[in-house]
N, C-alpha and C. Protein backbone atom coordinates (compact mmCIF):
# COMPACT_ATOMS: atom_id res chain seq x y z
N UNK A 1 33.13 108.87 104.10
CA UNK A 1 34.01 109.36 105.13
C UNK A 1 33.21 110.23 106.09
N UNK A 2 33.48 110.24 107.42
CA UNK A 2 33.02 110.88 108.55
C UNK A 2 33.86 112.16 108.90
N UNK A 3 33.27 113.45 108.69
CA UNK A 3 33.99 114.46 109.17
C UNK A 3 34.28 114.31 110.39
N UNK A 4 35.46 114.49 111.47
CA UNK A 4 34.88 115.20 112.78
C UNK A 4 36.07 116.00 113.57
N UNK A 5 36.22 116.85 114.53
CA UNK A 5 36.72 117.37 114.82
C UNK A 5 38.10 116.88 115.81
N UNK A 6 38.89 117.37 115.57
CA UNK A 6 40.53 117.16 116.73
C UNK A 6 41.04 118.24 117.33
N UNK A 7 41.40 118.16 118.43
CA UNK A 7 42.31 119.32 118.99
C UNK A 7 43.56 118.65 118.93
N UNK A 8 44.56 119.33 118.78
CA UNK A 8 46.16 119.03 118.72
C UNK A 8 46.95 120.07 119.87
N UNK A 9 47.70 119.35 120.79
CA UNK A 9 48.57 119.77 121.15
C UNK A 9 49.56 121.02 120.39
N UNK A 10 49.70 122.20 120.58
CA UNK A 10 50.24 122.75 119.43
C UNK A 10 51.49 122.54 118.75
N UNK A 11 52.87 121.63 119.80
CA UNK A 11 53.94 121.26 118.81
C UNK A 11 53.65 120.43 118.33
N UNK A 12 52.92 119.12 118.75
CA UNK A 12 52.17 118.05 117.33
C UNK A 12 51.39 118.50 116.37
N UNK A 13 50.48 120.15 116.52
CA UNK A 13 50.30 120.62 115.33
C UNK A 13 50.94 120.76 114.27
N UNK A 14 52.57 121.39 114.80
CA UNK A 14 53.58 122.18 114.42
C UNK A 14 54.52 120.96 113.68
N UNK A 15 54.37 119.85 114.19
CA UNK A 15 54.85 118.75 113.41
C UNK A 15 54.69 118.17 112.63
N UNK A 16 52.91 117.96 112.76
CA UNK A 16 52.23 117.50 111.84
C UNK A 16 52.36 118.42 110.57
N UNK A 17 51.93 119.70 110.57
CA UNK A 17 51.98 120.41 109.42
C UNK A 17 53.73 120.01 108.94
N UNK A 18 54.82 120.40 109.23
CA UNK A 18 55.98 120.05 108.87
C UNK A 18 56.15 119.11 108.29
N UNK A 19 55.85 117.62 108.64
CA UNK A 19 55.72 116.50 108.33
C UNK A 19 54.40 116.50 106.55
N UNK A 20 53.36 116.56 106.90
CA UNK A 20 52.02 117.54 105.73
C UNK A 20 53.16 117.81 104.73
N UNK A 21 53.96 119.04 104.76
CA UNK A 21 54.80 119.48 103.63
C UNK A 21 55.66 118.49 103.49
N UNK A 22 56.70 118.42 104.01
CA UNK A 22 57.70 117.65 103.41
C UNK A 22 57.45 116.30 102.75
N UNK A 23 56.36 115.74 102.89
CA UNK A 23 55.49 114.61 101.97
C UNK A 23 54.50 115.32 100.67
N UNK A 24 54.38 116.41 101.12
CA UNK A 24 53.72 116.71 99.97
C UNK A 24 51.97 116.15 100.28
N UNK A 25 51.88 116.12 101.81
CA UNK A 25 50.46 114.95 101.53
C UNK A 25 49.65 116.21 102.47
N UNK A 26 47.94 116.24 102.10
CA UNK A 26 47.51 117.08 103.03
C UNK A 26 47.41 116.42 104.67
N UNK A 27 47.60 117.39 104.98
CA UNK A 27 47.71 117.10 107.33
C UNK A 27 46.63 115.49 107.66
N UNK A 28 44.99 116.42 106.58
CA UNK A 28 43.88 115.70 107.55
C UNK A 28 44.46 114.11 107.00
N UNK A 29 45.18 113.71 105.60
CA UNK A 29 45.48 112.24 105.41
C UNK A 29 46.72 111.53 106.48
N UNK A 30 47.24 112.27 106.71
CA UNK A 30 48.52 112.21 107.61
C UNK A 30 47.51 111.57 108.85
N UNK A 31 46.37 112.31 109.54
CA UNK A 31 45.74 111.84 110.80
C UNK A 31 45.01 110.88 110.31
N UNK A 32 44.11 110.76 109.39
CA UNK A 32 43.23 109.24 109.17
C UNK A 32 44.61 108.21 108.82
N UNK A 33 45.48 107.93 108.81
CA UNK A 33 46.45 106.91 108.10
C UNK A 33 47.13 106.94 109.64
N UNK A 34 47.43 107.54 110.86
CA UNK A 34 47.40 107.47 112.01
C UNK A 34 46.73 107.30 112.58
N UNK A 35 45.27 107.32 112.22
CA UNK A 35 44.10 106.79 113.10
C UNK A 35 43.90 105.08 112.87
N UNK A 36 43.84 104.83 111.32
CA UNK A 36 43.63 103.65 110.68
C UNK A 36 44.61 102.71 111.66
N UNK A 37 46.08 102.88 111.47
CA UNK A 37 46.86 102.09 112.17
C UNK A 37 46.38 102.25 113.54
N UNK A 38 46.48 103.21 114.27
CA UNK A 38 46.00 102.98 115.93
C UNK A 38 45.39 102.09 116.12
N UNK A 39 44.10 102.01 115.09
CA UNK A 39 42.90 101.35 115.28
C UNK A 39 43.27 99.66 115.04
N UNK A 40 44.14 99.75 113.87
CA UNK A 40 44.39 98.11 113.43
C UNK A 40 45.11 97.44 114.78
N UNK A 41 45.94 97.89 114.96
CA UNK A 41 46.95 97.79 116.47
C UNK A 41 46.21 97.67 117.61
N UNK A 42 45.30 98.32 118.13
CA UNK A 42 44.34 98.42 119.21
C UNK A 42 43.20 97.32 119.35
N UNK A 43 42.85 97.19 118.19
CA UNK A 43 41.16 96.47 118.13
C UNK A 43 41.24 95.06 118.60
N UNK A 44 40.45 94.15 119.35
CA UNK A 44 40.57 93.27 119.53
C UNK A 44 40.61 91.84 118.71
N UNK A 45 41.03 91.16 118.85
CA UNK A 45 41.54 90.15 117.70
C UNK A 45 40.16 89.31 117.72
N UNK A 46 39.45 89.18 116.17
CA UNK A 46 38.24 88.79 115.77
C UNK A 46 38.63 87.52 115.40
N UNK A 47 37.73 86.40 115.89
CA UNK A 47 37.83 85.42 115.18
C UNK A 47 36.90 84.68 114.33
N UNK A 48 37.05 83.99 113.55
CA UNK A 48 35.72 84.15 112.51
C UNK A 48 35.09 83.42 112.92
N UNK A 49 33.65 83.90 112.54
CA UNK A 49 32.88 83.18 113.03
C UNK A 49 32.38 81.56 112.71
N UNK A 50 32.85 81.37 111.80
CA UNK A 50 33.11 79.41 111.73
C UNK A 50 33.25 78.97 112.73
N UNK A 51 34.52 79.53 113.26
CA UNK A 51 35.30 78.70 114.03
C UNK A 51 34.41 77.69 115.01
N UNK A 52 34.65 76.73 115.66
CA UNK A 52 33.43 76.12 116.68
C UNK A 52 32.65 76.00 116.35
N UNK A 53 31.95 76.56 115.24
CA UNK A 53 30.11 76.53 114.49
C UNK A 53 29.55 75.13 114.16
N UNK A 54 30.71 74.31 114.46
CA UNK A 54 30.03 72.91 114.18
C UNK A 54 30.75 72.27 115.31
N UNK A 55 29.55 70.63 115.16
CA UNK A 55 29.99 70.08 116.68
C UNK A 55 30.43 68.70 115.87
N UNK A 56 31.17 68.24 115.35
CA UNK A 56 31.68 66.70 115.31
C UNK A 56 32.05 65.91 116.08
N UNK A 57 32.04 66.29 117.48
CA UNK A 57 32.44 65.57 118.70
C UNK A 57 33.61 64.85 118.48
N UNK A 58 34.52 65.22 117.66
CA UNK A 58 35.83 64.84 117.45
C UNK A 58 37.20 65.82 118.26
N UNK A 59 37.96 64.94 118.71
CA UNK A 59 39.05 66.31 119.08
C UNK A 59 40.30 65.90 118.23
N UNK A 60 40.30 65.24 116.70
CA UNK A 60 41.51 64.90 116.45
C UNK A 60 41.54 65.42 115.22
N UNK A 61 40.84 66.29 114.98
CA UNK A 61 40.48 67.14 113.81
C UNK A 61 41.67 67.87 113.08
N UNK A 62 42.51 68.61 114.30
CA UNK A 62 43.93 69.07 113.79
C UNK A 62 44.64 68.26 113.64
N UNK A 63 44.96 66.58 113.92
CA UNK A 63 45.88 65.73 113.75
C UNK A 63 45.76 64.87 112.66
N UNK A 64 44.26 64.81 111.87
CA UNK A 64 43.80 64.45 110.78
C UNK A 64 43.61 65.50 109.49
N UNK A 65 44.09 66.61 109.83
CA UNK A 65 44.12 67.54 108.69
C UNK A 65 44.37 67.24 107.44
N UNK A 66 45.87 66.92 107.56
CA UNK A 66 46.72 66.70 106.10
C UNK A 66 46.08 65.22 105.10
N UNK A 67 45.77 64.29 106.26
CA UNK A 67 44.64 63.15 105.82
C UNK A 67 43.60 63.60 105.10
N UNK A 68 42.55 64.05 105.67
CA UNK A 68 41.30 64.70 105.40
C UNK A 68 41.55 65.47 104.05
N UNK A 69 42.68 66.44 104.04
CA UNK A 69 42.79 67.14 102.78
C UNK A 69 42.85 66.75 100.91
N UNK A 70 44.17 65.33 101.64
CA UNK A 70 44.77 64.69 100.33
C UNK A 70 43.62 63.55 99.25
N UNK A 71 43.85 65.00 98.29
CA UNK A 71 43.03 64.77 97.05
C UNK A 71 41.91 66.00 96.67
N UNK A 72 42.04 66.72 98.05
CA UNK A 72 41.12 68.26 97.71
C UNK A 72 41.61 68.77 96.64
N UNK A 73 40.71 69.39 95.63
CA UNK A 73 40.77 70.29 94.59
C UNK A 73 41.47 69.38 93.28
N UNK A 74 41.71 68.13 93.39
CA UNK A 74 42.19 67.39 91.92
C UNK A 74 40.83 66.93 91.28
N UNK A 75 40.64 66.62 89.92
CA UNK A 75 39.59 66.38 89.32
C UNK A 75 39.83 64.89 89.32
């Protein structure tokens, strides 16, 4: 974990601590579990890197799926 510093508005201080007690949870977890989500919500949508990584010069790849599949994973 990375220490680092925040300034708070002082009634979002005043909330946060309020909020801190009545959960019973300490403040600084209250802000990383508000940071975490910001961040999940915010970040740009990754796509893996497979994707495109190969060239089959096919474009019917999604319409042959369920074809291609039947019999994957039976012995």
């Amino acid at each position: 974990m990375e220490k680092t510093t925040v300034y708070l508005d002082p009634d979002d201080y005043r909330r946060l601590k309020r909020l801190a007690a009545e959960q019973q949870r300490p403040s600084a977890e209250l802000i990383r579990e508000a940071v975490a989500e910001y961040a999940r919500r915010h970040a740009p949508r990754r796509v893996a890197r497979s994707v495109g990584a190969f060239s089959s010069r096919r474009d019917d790849l999604g319409e042959r799926a369920e074809g291609l599949l039947t019999g994957l994973g039976k012995s």
